[in-house]
Protein backbone atom coordinates (compact mmCIF):
# COMPACT_ATOMS: atom_id res chain seq x y z
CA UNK A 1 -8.19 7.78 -28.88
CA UNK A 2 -6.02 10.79 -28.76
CA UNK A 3 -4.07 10.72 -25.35
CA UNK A 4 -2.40 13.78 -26.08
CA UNK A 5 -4.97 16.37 -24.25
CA UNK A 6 -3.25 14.30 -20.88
CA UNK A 7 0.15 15.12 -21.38
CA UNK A 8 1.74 17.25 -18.63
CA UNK A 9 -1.72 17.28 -16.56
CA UNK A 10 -3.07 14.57 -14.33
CA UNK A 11 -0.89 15.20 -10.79
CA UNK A 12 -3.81 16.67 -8.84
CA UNK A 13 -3.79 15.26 -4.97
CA UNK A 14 -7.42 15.16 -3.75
CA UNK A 15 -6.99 16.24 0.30
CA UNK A 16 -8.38 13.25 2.82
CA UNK A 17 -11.07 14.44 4.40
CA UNK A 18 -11.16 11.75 7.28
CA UNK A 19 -10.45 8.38 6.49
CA UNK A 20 -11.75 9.11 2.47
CA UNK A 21 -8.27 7.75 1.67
CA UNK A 22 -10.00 4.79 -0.40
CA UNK A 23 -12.36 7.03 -2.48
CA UNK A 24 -9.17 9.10 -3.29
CA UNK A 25 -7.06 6.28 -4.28
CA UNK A 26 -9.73 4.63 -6.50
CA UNK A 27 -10.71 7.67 -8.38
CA UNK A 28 -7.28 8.74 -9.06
CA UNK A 29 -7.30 5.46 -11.12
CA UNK A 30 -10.56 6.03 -12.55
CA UNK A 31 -9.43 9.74 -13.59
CA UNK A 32 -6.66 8.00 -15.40
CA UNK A 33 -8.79 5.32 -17.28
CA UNK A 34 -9.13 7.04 -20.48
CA UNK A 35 -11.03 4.66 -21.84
CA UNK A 36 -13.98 5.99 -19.28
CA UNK A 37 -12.82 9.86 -19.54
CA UNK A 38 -13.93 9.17 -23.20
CA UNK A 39 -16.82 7.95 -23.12
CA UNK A 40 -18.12 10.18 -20.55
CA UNK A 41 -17.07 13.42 -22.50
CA UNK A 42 -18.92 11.83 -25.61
CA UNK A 43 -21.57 14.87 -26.60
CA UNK A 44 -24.38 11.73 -26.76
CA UNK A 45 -23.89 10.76 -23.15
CA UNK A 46 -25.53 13.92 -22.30
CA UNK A 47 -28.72 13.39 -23.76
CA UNK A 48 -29.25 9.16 -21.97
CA UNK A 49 -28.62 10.83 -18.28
CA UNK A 50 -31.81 9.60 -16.26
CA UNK A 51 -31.98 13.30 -14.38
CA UNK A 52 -34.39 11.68 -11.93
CA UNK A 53 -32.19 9.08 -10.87
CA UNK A 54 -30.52 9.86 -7.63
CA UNK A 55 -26.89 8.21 -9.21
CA UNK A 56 -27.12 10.20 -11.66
CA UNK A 57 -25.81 13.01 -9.72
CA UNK A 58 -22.85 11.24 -8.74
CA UNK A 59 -22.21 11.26 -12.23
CA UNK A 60 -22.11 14.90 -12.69
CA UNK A 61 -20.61 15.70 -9.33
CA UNK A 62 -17.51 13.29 -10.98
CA UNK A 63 -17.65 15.26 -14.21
CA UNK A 64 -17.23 18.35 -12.80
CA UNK A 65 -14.18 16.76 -10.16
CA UNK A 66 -12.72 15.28 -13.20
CA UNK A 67 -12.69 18.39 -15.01
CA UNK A 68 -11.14 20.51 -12.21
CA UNK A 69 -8.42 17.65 -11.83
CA UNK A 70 -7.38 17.68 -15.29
CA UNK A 71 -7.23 21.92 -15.35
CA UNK A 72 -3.87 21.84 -13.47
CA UNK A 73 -1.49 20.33 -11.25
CA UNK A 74 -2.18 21.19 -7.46
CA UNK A 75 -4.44 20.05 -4.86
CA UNK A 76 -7.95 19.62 -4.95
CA UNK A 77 -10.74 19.21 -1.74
CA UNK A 78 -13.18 17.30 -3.03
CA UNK A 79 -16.16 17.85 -0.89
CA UNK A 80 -18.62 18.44 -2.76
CA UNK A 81 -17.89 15.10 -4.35
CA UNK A 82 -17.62 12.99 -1.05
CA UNK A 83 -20.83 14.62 0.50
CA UNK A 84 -22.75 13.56 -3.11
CA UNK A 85 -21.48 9.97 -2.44
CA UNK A 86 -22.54 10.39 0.86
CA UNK A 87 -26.24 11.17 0.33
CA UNK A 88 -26.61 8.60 -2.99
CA UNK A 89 -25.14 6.31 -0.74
CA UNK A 90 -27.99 6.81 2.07
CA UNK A 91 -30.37 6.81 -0.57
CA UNK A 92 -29.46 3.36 -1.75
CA UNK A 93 -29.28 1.83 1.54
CA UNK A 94 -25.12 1.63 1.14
CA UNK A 95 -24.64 2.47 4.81
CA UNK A 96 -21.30 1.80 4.61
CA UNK A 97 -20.48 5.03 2.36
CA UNK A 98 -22.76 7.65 3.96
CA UNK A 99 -19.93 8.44 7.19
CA UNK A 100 -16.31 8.94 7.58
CA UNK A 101 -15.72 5.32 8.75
CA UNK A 102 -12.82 3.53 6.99
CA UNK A 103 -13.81 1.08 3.92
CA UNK A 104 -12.78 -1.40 1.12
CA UNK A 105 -11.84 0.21 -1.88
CA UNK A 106 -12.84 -2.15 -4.24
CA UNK A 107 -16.21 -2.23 -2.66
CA UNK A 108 -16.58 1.39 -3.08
CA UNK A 109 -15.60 0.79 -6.83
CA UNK A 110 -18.55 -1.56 -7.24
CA UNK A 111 -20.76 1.09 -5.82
CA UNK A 112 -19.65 3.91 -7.96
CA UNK A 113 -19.20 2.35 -11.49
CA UNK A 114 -22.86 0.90 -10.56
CA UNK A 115 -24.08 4.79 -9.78
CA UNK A 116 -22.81 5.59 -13.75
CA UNK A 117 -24.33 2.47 -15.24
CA UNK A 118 -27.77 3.15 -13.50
CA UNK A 119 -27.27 6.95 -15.08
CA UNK A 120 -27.32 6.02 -18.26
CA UNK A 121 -28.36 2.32 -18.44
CA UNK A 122 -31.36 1.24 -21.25
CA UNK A 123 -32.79 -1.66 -22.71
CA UNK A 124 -31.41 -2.86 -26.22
CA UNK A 125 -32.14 -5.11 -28.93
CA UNK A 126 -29.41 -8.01 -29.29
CA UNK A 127 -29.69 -10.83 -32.14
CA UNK A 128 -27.76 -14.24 -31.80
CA UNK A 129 -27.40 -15.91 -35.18
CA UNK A 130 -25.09 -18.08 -37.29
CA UNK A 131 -24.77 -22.31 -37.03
CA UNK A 132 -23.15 -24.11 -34.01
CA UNK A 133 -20.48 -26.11 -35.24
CA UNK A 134 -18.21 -26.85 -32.28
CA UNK A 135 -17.96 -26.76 -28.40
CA UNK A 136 -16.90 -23.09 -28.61
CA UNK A 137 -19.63 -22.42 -30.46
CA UNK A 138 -21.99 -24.40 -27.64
CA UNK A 139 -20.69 -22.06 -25.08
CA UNK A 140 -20.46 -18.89 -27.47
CA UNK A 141 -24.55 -19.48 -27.69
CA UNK A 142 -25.09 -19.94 -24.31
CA UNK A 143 -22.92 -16.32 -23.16
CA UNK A 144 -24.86 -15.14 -25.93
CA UNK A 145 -28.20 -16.14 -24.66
CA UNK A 146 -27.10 -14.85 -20.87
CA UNK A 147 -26.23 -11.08 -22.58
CA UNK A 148 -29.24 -11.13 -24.63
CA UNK A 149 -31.16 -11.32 -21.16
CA UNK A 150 -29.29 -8.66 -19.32
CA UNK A 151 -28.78 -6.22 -22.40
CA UNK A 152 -32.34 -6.26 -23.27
CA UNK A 153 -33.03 -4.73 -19.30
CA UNK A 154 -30.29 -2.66 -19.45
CA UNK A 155 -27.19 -2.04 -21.42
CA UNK A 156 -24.72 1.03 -20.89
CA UNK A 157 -21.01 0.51 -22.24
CA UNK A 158 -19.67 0.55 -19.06
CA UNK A 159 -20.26 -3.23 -19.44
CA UNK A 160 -17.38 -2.94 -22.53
CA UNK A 161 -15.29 -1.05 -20.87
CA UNK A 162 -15.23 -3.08 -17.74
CA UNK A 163 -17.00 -6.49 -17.50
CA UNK A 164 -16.16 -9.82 -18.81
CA UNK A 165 -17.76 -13.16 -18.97
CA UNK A 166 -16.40 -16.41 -17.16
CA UNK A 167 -17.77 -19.89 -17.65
CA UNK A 168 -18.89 -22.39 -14.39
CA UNK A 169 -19.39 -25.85 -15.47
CA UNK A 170 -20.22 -29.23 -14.16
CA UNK A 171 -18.34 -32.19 -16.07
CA UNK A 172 -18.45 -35.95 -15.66
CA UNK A 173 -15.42 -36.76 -13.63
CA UNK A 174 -13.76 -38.66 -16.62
CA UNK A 175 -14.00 -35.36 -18.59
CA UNK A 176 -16.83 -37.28 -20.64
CA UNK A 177 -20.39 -35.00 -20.38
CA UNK A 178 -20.89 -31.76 -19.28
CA UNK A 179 -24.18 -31.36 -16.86
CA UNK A 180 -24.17 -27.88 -16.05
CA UNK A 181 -22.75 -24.62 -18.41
CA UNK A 182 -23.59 -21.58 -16.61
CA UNK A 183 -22.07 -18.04 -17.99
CA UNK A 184 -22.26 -14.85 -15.71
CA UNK A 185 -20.70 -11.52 -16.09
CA UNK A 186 -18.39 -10.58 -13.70
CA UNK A 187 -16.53 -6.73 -12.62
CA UNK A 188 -14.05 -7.25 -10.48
CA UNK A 189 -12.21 -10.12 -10.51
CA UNK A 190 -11.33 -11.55 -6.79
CA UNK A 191 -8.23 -14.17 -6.96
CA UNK A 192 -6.89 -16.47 -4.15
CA UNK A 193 -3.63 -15.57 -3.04
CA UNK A 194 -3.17 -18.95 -1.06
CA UNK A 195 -4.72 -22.99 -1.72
CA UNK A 196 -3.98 -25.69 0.90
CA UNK A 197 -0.45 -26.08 -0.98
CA UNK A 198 0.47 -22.58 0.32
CA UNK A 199 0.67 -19.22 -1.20
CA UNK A 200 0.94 -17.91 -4.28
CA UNK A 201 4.08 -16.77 -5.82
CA UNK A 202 2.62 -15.11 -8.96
CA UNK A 203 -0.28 -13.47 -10.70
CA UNK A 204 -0.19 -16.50 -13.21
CA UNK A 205 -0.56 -18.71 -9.80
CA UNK A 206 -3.49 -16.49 -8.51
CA UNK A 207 -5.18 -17.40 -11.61
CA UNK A 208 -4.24 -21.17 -11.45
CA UNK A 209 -5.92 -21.27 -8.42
CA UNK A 210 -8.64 -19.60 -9.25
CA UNK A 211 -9.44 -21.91 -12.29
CA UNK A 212 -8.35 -25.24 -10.70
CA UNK A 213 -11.01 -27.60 -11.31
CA UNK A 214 -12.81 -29.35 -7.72
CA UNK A 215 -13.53 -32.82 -7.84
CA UNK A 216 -16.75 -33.70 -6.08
CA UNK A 217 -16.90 -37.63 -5.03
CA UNK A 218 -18.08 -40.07 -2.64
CA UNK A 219 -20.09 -38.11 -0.03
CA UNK A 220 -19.42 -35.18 -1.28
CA UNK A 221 -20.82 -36.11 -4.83
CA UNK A 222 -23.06 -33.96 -6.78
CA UNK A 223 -26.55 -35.22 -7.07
CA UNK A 224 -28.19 -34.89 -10.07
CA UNK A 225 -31.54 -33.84 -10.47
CA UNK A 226 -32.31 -35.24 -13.74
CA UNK A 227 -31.30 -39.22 -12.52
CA UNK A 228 -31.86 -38.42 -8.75
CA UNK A 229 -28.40 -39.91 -8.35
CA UNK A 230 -24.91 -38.65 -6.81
CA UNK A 231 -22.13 -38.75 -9.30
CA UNK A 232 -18.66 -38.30 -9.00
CA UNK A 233 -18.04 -34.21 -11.43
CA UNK A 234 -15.33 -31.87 -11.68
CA UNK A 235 -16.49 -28.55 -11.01
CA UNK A 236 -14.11 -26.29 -13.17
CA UNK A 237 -14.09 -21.85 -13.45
CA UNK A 238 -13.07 -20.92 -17.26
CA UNK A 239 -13.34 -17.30 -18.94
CA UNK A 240 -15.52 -16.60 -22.16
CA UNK A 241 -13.41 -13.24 -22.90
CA UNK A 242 -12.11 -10.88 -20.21
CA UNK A 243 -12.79 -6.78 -20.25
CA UNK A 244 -10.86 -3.92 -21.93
CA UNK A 245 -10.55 -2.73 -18.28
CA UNK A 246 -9.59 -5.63 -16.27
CA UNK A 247 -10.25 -4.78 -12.64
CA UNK A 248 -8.27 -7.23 -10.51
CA UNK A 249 -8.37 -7.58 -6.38
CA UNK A 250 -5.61 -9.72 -4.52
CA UNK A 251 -7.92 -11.60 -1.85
CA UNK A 252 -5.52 -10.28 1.24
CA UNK A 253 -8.36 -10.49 3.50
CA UNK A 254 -9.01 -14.34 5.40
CA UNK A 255 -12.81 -15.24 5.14
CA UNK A 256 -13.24 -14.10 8.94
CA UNK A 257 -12.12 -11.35 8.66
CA UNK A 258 -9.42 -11.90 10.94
CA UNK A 259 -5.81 -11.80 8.78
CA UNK A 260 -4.32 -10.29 6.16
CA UNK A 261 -2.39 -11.95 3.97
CA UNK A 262 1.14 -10.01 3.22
CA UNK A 263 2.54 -12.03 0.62
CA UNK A 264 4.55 -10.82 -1.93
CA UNK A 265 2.83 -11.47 -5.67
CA UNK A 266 4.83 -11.00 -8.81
CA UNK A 267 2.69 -9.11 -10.61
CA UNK A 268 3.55 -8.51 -14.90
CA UNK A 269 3.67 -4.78 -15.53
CA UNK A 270 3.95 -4.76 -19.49
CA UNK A 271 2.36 -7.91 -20.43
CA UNK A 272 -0.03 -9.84 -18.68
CA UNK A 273 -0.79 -12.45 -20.95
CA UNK A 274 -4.14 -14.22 -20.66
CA UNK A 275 -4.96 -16.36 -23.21
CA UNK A 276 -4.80 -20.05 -21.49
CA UNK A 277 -7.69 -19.00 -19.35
CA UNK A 278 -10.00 -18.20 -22.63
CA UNK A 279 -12.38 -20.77 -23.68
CA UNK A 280 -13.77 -18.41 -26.65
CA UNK A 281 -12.65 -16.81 -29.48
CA UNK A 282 -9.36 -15.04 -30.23
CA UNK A 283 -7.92 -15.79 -27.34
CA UNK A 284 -4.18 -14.82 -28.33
CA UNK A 285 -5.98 -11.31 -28.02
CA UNK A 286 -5.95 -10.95 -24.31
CA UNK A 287 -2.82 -9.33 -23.20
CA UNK A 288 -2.68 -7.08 -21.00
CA UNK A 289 -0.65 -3.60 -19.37
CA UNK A 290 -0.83 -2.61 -16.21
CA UNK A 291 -1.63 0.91 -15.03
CA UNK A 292 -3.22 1.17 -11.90
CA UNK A 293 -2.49 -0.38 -8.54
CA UNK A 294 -4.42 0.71 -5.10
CA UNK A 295 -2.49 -0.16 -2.27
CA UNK A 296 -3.57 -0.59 1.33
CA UNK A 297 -1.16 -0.49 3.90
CA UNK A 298 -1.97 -1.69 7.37
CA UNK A 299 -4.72 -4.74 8.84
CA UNK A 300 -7.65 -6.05 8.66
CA UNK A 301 -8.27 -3.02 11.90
CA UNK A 302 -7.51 -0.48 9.47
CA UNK A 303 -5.24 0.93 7.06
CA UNK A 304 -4.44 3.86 4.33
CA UNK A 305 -4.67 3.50 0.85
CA UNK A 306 -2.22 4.87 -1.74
CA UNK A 307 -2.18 4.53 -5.24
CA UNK A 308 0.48 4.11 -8.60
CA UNK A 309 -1.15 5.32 -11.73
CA UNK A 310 0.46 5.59 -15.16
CA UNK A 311 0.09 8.10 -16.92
CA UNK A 312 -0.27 8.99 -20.87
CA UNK A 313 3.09 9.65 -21.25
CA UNK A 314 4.09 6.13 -19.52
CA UNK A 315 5.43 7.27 -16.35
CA UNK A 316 4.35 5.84 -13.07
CA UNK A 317 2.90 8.51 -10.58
CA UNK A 318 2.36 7.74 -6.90
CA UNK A 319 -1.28 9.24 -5.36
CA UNK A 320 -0.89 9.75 -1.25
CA UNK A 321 -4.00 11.58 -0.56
CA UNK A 322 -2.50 15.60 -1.54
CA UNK A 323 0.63 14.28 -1.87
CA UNK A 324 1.95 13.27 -5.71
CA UNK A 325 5.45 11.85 -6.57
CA UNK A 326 7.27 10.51 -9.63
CA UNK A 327 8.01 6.56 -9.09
CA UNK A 328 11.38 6.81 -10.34
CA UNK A 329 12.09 2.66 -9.68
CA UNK A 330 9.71 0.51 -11.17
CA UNK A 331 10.73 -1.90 -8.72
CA UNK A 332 8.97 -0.43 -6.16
CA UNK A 333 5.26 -0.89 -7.55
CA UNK A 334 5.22 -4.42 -6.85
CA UNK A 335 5.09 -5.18 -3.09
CA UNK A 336 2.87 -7.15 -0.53
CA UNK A 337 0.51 -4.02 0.11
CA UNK A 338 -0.36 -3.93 -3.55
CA UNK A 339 -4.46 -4.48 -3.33
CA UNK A 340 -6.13 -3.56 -6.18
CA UNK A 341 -4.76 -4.10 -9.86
CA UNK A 342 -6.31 -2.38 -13.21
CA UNK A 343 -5.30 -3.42 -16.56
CA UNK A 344 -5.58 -2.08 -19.96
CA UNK A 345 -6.05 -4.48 -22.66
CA UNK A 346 -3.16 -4.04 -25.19
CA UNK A 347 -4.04 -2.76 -28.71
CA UNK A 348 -7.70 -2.00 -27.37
C-alpha cells in the first residue's frame, strides 16, 4: 500500500457543530486508517453499493468528506455529513445520533463502521477442510464453523480490516475437560481498567484482567445440562487471532454510570505485543503500533473529545475540533483522558 499520496496532507479540522466533538474525533482516526481509505477507493467497491440501502448514503456522504479532507490543509464544516448521520440514524431507530446531544464515541464507531458493512455486505461461499490433529486445531474448526455461518449471510472486508475472534470456554476446574467452546467475533474490544485488587497500571494488565479465568464453585457452581448436576468450572476469555485494525476502549465509565475512572494506563506506542493472549495460529504475528487515540476529557455529565492521530510520515498530530497541532512530546499522548485506542498490526 503506497502511503505516499498522504504525505504533507491530512491536517484538516472538521468545525463542531454543537456537541459533534465525538463524530469529529472518531473520523479523524478513521480518515487516517489507510487500510479503510484503500479499500474504499478500490474501483470494485463501486459496483457492491446496495443504492437502496439507507447506510449506504452515509457511505458516500464519507467519501465525498474524505475526499475534501485529503485536498488540503484548512478547515472543513462538515454538515452535510452530520445531517446524513442524522437522518440514517432516525431511520435505524439510533435515537441517540439523530440530535445535537453529547455521546460515546466508540458507540458512534459501532454505528458507522456498521452503516459501511450493511453498504456493501453479501453472502459468500466459505469451505473448512484439512484433518484435526490437535487442540488448536479443535478450536481452529469450531471459529471456522462460527465464520462459515456469518460469512455465508454476509461478508464485507470490513470484517478483515477490523474484527477478530476471541474464544469463551467452560473447563473442569482441575483444567481436565472442556464443556463449553464458544467463538464470537468481536469489534471493539472493551478492557477493565480496575479488578477487586485495584487498578490497572498497564495495557498488558487491562488485558490480564480481561482474560483472567473465574472459578465457579459451591453455590455458585455451573450446572450442567447434560448430567443435571452443579460442578465446580473455570470460566476463562482467550483470543483466536485479533484484527489488522485493533479497536481498543479503556472501560473509564463505572457500570452505573456514575464515575469515571481517571487512572493513568501505560499504554505501548511502537509495539504492543500480543501473542500470550492467542490460542491459534502464528501467534508471534500479533504485534502491534499505535496510531490513533480519542480522548475524552471531562465526566460521566459530559465532556469533549480530542484526538492524536499519526500520520504517514510518523508524526503525531493532535485533532481539537478546527484546531490541528504538531505533538512535539510523545510523552504527552499517554494520559488518564486517553479513551479510545486504534492499532495497526505491524507488517500487515
Amino acid at each position: 500500500m503506497d502511503l505516499s499520496k498522504y504525505y504533507n496532507k491530512g491536517t484538516t479540522g472538521l468545525t463542531n457543530l454543537g456537541n459533534t466533538c465525538f463524530l469529529n474525533s472518531c473520523m479523524q482516526v478513521l480518515n487516517h486508517t489507510y487500510e479503510l481509505n484503500y479499500f474504499l477507493d478500490s474501483a470494485n467497491l463501486k459496483k457492491r453499493i446496495k443504492k437502496d440501502l439507507p447506510d449506504s448514503t452515509i457511505l458516500s456522504e464519507w467519501d465525498d468528506l474524505r475526499n475534501v479532507m485529503w485536498s488540503g490543509n484548512g478547515i472543513v464544516t462538515p454538515k452535510k455529513f452530520v445531517y446524513n448521520v442524522q437522518q440514517i440514524a432516525g431511520i435505524k431507530n439510533k435515537e441517540l445520533f439523530t440530535g445535537w446531544a453529547q455521546n460515546d464515541m466508540p458507540e458512534f464507531l459501532l454505528f458507522f463502521i456498521d452503516c459501511i458493512h450493511n453498504s456493501i455486505s453479501k453472502g459468500v461461499t466459505m469451505k473448512i477442510s484439512g484433518n484435526k490433529e490437535n487442540d488448536v486445531d479443535d478450536i481452529a474448526v469450531a471459529c471456522y464453523k462460527m465464520l462459515k455461518l456469518t460469512y455465508e449471510k454476509e461478508y464485507s472486508e470490513i470484517m478483515n480490516i477490523f474484527y477478530g475472534v476471541y474464544i469463551s470456554e467452560i473447563i473442569s476446574k482441575d483444567g481436565g475437560k472442556r464443556h463449553v467452546l464458544k467463538p464470537e467475533q468481536y469489534f471493539i474490544l472493551d478492557l477493565p481498567v480496575m479488578d477487586e485488587n485495584g487498578f490497572a497500571k498497564t495495557l498488558y494488565d487491562c488485558f490480564d484482567i480481561y482474560t483472567k479465568p473465574e472459578i465457579l464453585e459451591g453455590d455458585n457452581a455451573w450446572f450442567n445440562e447434560t448430567t443435571n448436576q452443579k460442578e465446580d468450572i473455570k470460566k476463562q476469555i482467550s483470543f483466536w487471532n485479533f484484527p489488522n485494525i485493533l479497536v481498543i476502549v479503556l472501560k473509564r465509565f463505572t457500570p452505573d454510570g456514575n464515575q469515571k475512572i481517571n487512572t493513568l494506563i501505560d499504554i505501548p506506542i511502537d509495539n504492543l505485543d500480543l501473542s500470550k493472549y492467542i490460542r491459534g495460529y502464528h501467534a508471534s504475528s500479533y504485534k502491534y503500533q499505535l496510531y490513533g487515540i480519542c480522548n475524552h476529557i471531562g465526566g460521566v455529565m459530559g465532556g469533549h473529545y480530542t484526538a492524536f492521530v499519526r500520520n504517514a510520515e510518523m508524526k503525531w498530530l493532535h485533532f481539537n475540533d478546527a484546531n490541528v497541532d504538531i505533538v512535539q512530546n510523545t510523552s504527552n499522548l499517554i494520559s488518564p483522558m486517553a479513551y479510545c485506542l486504534f492499532y495497526r498490526k505491524k507488517n500487515n
